[in-house]
C-alpha atoms as a PDB file:
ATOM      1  CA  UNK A   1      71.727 -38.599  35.905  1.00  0.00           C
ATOM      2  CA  UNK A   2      74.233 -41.168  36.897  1.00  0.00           C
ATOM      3  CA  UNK A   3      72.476 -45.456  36.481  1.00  0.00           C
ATOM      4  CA  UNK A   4      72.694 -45.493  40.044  1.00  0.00           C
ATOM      5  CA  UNK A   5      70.152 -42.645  40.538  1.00  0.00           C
ATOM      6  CA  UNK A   6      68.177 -43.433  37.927  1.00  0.00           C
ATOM      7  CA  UNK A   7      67.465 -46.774  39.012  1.00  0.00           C
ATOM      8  CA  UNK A   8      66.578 -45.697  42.907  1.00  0.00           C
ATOM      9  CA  UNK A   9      64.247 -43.059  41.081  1.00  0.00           C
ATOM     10  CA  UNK A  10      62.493 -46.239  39.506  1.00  0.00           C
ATOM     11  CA  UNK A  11      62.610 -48.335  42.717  1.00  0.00           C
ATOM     12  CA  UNK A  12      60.900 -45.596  44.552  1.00  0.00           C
ATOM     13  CA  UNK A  13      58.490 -45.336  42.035  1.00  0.00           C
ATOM     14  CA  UNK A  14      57.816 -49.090  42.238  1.00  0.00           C
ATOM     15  CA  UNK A  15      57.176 -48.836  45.806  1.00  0.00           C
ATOM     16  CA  UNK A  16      54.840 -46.007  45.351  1.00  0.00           C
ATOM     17  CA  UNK A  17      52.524 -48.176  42.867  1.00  0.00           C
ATOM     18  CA  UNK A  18      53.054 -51.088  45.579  1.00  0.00           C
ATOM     19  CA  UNK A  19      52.116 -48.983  48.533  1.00  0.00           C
ATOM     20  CA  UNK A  20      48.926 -47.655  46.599  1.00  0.00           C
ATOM     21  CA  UNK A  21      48.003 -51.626  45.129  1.00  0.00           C
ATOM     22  CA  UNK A  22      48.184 -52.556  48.991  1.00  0.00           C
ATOM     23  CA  UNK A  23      45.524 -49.836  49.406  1.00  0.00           C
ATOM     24  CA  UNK A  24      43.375 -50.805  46.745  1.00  0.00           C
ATOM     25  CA  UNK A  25      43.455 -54.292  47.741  1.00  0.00           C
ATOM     26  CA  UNK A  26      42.673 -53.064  51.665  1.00  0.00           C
ATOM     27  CA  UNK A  27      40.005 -51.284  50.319  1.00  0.00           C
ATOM     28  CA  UNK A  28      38.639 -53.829  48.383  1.00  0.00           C
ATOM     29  CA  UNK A  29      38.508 -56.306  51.154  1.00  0.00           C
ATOM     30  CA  UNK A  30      35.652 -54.361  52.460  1.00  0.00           C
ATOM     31  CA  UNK A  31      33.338 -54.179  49.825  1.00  0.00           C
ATOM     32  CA  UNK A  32      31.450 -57.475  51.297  1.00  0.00           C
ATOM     33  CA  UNK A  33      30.702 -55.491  54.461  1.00  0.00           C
ATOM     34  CA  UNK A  34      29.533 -51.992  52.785  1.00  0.00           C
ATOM     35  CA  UNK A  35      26.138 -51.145  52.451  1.00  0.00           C
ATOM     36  CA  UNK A  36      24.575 -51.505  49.780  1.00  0.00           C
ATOM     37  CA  UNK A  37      23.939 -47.827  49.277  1.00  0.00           C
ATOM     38  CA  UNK A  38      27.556 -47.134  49.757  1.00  0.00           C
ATOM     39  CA  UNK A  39      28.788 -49.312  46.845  1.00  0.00           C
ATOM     40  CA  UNK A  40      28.514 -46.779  44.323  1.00  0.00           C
ATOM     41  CA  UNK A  41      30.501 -44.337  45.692  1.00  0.00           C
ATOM     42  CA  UNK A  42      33.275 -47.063  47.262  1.00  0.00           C
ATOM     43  CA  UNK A  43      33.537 -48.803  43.378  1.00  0.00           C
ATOM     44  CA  UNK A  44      34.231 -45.450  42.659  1.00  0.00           C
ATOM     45  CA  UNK A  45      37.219 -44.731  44.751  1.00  0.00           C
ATOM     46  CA  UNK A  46      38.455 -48.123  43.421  1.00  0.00           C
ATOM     47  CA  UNK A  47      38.074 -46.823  39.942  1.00  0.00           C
ATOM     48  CA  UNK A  48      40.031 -44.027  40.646  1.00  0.00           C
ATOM     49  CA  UNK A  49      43.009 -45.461  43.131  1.00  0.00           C
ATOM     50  CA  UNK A  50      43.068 -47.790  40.053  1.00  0.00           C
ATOM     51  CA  UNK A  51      43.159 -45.091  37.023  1.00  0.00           C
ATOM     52  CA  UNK A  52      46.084 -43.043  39.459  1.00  0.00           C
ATOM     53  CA  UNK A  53      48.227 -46.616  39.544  1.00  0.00           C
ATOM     54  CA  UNK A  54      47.448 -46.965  35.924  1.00  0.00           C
ATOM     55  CA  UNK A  55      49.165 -43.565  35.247  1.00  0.00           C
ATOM     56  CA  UNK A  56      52.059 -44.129  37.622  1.00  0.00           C
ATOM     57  CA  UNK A  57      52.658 -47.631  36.176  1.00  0.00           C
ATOM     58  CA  UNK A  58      53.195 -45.811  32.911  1.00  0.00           C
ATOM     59  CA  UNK A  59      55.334 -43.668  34.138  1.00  0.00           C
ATOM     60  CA  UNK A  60      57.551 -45.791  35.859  1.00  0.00           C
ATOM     61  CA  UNK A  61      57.153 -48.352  32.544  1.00  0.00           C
ATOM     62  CA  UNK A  62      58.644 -45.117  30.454  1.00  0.00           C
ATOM     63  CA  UNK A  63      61.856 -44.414  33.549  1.00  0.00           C
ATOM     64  CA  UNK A  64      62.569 -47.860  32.785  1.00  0.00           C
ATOM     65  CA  UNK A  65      62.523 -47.948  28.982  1.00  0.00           C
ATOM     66  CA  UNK A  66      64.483 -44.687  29.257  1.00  0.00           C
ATOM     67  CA  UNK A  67      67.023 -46.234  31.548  1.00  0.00           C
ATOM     68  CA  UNK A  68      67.079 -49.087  29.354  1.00  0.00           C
ATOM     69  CA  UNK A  69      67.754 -47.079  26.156  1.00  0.00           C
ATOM     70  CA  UNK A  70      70.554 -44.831  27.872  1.00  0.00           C
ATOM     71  CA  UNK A  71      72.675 -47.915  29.849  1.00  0.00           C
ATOM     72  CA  UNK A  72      71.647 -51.093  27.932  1.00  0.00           C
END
């Protein structure tokens, strides 16, 4: 994989994690307004956008260190 690649593969990763943060933080704009029954289940979908950035963070943490290791 040529440095050129390798760093567009970690840009679009980066925009991935930003497009999915925006969501979270979307999301999370509403918790005020939801019901109080509902809060359970929306924490929970927080939780979870949150553990699936958490992952992809690492990922894209590891393309970097890798890139970093091969080109300096």
């Amino acid at each position: 994989m040529t440095l050129s690649s390798s760093i567009e593969e970690f840009r679009t990763k980066i925009n991935q994690l930003v497009e999915k943060l925006e969501g979270v933080n979307n999301s999370s704009r509403t918790i005020s307004s939801t019901e109080a029954e509902q809060l359970s289940r929306k924490f929970s979908s927080l939780m979870e956008s949150l553990e699936e950035v958490d992952t992809e963070l690492r990922t894209a943490t590891e393309l970097l260190e890798e890139i970093r290791d091969e080109w300096g």
